[in-house]
Protein backbone atom coordinates (compact mmCIF):
# COMPACT_ATOMS: atom_id res chain seq x y z
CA UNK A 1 50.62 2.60 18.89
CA UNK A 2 49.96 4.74 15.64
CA UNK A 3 50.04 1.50 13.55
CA UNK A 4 48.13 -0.65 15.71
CA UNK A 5 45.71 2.12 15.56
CA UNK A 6 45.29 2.49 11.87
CA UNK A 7 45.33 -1.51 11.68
CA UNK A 8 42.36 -1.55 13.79
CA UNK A 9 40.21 1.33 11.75
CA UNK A 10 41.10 -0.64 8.77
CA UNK A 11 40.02 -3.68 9.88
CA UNK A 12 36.89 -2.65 10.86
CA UNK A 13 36.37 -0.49 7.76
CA UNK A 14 36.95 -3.76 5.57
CA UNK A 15 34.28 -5.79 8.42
CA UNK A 16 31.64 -2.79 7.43
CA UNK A 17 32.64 -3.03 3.62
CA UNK A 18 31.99 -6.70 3.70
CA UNK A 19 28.89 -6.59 5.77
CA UNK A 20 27.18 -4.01 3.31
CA UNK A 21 28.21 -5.93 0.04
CA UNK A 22 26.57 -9.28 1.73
CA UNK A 23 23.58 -6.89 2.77
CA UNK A 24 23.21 -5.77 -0.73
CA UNK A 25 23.56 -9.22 -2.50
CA UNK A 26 20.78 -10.69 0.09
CA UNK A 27 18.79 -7.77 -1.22
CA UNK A 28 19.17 -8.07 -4.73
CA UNK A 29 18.73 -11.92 -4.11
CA UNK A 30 15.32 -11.56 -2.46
CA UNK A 31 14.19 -8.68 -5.08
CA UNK A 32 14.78 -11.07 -7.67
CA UNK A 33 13.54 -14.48 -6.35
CA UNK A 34 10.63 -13.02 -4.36
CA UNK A 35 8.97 -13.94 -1.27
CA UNK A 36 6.36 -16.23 -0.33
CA UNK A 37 3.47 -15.33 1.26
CA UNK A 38 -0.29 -16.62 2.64
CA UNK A 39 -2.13 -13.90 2.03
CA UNK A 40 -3.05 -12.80 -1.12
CA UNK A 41 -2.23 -9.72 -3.22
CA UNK A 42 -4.53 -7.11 -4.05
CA UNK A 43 -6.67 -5.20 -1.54
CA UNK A 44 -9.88 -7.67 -1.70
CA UNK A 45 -9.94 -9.73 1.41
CA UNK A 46 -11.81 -13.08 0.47
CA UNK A 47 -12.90 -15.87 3.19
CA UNK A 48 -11.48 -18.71 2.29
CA UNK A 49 -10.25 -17.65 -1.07
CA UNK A 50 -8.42 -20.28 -3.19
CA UNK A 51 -7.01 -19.34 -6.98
CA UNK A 52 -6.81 -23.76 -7.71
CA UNK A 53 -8.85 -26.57 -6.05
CA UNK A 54 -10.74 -29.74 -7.40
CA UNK A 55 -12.85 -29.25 -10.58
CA UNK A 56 -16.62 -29.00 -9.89
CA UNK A 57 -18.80 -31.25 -12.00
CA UNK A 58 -21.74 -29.73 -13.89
CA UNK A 59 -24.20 -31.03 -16.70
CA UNK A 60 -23.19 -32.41 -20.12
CA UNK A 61 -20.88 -34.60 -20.66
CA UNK A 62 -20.15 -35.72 -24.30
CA UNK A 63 -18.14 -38.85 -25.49
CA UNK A 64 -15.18 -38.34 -28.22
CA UNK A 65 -16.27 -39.59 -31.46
CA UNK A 66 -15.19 -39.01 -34.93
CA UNK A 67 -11.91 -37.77 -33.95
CA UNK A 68 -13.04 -35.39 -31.53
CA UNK A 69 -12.29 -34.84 -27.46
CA UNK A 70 -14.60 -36.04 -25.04
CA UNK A 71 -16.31 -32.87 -23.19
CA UNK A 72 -17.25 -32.33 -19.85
CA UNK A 73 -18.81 -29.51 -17.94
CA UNK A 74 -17.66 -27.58 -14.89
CA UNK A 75 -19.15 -24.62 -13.18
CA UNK A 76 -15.31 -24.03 -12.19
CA UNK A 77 -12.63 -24.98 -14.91
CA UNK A 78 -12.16 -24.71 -18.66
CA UNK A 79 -9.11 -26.28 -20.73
CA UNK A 80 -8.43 -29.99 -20.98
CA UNK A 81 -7.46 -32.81 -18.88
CA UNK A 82 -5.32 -36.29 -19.44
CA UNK A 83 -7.05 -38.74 -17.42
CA UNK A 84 -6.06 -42.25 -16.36
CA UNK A 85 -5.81 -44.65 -13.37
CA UNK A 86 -3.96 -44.31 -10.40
CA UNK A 87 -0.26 -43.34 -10.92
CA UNK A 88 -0.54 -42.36 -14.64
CA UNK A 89 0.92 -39.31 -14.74
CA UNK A 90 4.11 -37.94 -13.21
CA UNK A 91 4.32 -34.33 -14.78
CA UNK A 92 2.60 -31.94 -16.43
CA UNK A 93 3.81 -28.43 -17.52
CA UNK A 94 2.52 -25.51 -19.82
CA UNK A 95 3.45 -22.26 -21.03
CA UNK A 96 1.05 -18.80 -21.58
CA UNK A 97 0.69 -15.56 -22.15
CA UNK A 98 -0.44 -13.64 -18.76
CA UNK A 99 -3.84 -12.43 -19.79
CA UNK A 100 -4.92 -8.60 -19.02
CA UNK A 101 -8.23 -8.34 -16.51
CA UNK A 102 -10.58 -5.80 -17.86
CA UNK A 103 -12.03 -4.39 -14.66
CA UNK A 104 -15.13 -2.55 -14.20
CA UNK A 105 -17.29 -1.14 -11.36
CA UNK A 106 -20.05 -3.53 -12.17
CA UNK A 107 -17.44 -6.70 -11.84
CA UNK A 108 -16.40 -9.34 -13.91
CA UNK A 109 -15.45 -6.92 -17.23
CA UNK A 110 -17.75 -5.84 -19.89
CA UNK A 111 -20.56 -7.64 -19.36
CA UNK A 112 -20.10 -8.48 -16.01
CA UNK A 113 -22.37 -9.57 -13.11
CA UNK A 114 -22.62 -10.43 -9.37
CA UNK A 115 -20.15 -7.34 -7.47
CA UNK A 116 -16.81 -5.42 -7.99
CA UNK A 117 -14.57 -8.30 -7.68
CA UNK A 118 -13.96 -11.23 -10.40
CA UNK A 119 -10.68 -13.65 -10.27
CA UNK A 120 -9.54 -15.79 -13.14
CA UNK A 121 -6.67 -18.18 -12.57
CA UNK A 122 -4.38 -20.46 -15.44
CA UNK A 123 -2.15 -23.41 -14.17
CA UNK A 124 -0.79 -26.31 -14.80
CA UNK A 125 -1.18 -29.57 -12.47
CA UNK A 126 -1.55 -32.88 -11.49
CA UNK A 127 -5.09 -34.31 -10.20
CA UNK A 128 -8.14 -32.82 -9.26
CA UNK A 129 -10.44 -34.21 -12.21
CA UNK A 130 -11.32 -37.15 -10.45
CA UNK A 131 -9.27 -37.07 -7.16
CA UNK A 132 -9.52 -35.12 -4.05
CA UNK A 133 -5.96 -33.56 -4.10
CA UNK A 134 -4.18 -31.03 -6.80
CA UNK A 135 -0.68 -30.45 -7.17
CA UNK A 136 -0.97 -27.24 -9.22
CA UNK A 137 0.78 -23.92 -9.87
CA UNK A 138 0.38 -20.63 -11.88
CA UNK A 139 -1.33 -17.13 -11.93
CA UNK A 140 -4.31 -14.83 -11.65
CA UNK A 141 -5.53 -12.22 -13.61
CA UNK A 142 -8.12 -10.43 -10.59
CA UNK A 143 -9.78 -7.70 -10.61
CA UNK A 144 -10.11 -5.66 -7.05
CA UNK A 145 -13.31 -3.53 -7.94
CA UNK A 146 -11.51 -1.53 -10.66
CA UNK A 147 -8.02 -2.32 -10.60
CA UNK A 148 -6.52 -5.19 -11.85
CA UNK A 149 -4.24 -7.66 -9.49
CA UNK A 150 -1.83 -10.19 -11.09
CA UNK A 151 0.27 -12.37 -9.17
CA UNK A 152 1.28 -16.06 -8.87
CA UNK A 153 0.61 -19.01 -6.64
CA UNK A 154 1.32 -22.85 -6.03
CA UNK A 155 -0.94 -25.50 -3.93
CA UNK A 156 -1.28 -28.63 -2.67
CA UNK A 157 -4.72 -29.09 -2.44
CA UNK A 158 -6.70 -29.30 0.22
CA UNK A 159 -3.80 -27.25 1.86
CA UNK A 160 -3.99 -23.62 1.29
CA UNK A 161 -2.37 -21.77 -1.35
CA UNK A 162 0.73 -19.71 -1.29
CA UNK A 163 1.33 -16.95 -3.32
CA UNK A 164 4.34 -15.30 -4.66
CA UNK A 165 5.41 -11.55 -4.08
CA UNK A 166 7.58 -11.41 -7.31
CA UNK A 167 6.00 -9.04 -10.20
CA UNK A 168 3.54 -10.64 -13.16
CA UNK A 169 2.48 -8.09 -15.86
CA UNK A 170 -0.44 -8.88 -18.44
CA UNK A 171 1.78 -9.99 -21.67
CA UNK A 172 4.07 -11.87 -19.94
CA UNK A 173 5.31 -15.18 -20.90
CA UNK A 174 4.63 -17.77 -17.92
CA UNK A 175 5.99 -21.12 -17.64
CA UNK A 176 5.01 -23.59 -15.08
CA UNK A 177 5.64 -27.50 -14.14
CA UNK A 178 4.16 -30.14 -11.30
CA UNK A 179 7.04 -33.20 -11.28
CA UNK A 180 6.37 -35.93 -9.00
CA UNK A 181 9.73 -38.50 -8.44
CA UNK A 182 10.95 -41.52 -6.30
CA UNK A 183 8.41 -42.34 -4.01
CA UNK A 184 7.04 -38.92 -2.72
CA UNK A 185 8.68 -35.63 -3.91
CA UNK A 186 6.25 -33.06 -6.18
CA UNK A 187 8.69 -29.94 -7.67
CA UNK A 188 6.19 -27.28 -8.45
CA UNK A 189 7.97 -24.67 -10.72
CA UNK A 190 6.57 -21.07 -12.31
CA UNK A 191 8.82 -19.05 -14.19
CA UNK A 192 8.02 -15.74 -15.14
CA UNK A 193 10.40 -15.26 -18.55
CA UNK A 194 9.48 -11.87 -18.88
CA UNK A 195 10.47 -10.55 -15.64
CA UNK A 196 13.35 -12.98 -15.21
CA UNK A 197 12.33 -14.82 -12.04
CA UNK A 198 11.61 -18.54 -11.32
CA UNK A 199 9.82 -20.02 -8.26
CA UNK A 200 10.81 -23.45 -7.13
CA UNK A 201 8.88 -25.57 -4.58
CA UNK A 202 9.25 -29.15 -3.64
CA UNK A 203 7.67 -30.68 -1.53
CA UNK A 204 7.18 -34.35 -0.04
CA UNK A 205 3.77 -35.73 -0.03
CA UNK A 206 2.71 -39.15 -0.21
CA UNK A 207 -0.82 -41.53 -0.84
CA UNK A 208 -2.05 -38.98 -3.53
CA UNK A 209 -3.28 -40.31 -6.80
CA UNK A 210 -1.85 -39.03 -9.74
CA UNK A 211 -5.03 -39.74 -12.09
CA UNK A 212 -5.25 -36.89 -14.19
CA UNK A 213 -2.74 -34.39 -15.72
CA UNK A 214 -4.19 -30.98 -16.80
CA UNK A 215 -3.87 -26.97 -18.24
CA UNK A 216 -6.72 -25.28 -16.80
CA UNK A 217 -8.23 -21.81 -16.78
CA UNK A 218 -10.52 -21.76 -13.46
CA UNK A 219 -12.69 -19.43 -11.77
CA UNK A 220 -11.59 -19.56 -7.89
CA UNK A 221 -13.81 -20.42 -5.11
CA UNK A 222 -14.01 -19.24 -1.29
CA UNK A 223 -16.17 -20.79 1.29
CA UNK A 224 -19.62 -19.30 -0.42
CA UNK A 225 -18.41 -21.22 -3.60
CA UNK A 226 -17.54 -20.27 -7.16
CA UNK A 227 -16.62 -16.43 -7.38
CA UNK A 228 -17.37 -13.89 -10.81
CA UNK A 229 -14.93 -15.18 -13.22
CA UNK A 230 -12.90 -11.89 -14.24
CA UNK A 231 -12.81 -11.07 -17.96
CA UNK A 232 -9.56 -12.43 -19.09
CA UNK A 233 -10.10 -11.58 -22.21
CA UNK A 234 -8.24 -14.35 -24.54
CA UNK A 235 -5.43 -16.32 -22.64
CA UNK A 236 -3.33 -18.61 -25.08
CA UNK A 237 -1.25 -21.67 -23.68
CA UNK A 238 1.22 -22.05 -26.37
CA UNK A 239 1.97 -25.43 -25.66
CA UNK A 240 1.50 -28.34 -23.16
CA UNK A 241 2.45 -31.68 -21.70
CA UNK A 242 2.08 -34.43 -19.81
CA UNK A 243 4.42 -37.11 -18.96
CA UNK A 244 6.99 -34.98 -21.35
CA UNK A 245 4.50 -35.76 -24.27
CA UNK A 246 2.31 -33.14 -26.09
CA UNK A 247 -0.88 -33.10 -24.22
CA UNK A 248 -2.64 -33.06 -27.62
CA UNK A 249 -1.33 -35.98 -28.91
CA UNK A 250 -2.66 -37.90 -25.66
CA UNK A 251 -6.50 -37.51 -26.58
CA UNK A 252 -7.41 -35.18 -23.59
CA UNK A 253 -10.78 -34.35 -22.35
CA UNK A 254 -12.55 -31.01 -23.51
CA UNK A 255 -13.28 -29.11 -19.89
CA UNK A 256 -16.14 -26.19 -20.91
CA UNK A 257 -16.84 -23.64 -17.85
CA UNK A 258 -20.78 -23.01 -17.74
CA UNK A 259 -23.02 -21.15 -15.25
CA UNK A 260 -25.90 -22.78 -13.05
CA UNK A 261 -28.22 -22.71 -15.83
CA UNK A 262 -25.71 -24.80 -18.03
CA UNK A 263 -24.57 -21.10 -20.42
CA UNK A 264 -20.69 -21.22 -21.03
CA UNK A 265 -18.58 -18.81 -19.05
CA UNK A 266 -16.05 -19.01 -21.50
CA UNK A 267 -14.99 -20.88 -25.18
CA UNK A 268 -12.33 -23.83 -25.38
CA UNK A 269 -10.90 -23.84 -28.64
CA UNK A 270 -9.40 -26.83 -29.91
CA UNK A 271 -5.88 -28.48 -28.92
CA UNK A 272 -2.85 -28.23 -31.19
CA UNK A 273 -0.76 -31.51 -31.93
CA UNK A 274 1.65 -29.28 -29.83
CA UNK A 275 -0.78 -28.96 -27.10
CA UNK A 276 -1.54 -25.25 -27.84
CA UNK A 277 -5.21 -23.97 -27.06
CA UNK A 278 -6.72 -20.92 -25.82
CA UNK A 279 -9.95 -19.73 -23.35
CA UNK A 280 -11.66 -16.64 -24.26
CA UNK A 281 -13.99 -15.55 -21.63
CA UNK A 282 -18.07 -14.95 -21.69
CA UNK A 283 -19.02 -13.97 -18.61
CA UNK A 284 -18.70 -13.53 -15.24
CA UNK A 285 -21.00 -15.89 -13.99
């Protein structure tokens, strides 16, 4: 009786054992790969709010010439854009440096305008320049009145976004890729190298164009239209591609981000033969 005792306490010490190692490897699991989430972080709650979305059209647009990128306007993105017909492009991908939000009481940084709250978002993606879908991912540099909210996100435009619980610090190195293969399947990936995680989405969606392949820094929108563009400061994508080519080498177009009355928002520099650039922000609107 003895013995079949002990056998029993053992046996369920070992079932407890087991069932607190699988507990703690779930744990660790979900620390590490984050969870997914639609609301988004920081304590600003915004109608409507969406970090990516179709680029908005403004004044000037300028033809390449002399070796030089065509350049549009947008009241809503800066960066540049590889545009072609329908089912051109079947990746895109990027890497930068997390930018830090300078966040004061007056909104949108420094010099900022228009209330406590400014968002600034970089990703990479596929449509959007001259479609009405995006397949995008990346992160935000926010501001929520004074403190500063970083996090990242994927969407399928016009669904709504999804964000990511994992941690993104300013100085981090982000990665991030929109694949589209066979006859429907997008694979969305962000990896923050920094803090060792990697978000992985794919999803099946069919009927969407495919025109346009881009890196773009944007100023979100919510229902009243484009927010305060928070002062980023400088963000630099240190390279970028499209269809596994350098996105320089593909003659992209120049996006500039300008207010209503046509004043840049931010600066484009030029693109590397690598595909590097960089947006260094203005103002907040």
């Amino acid at each position: 009786m003895l013995r079949r005792w002990s056998i029993a306490v053992l046996s369920a010490t070992l079932a407890f054992g087991a069932m607190l190692a699988i507990s703690s490897v779930a744990q660790a699991s979900s620390v590490h790969a984050g969870r997914v989430t639609d609301v988004r972080p920081g304590s600003a709650s915004v109608h409507a709010f969406r970090p990516g979305g179709l680029m908005d059209w403004a004044g000037r647009h300028t033809a390449a010439r002399d070796g030089r990128n065509a350049t549009v306007e947008s009241t809503n993105w800066s960066g540049y854009a590889a545009t072609g017909s329908n089912g051109a492009f079947t990746s895109a991908s990027a890497t930068w440096t997390q930018p830090t939000a300078t966040c004061t009481s007056s909104g949108g940084g420094r010099h900022g305008r228009g209330g406590s709250d400014s968002y600034a978002a970089f990703w990479v993606g596929l449509d959007g320049y001259s479609s009405d879908s995006v397949e995008q991912t990346g992160t935000d540099s926010d501001c929520d009145g004074t403190s500063p909210d970083y996090y990242g996100w994927y969407e399928m435009y016009p669904a709504d976004p999804v964000y990511y619980t994992n941690t993104v610090k300013p100085g981090d190195t982000i990665s991030a890729s929109v694949t589209f293969s066979g006859t429907e399947t997008y694979t969305l990936v962000l990896t923050d190298e920094t803090q060792g995680w990697t978000q992985t989405q794919t999803i099946n969606e069919t009927g969407l164009d495919r025109s346009s392949a881009e890196v773009i820094t944007e100023a979100p929108s919510s229902d009243t239209g484009v927010l305060p563009l928070a002062d980023f400061g400088t963000v630099s994508y240190g390279s970028s591609d499209a269809n596994g080519t350098s996105l320089g080498s593909q003659s992209p177009t120049e996006i500039v981000m300008v207010d209503n009355s046509g004043a840049d928002k931010d600066s484009t520099s030029s693109i590397s033969s690598s595909g590097a650039f960089s947006n260094t922000w203005l103002r907040s609107s």
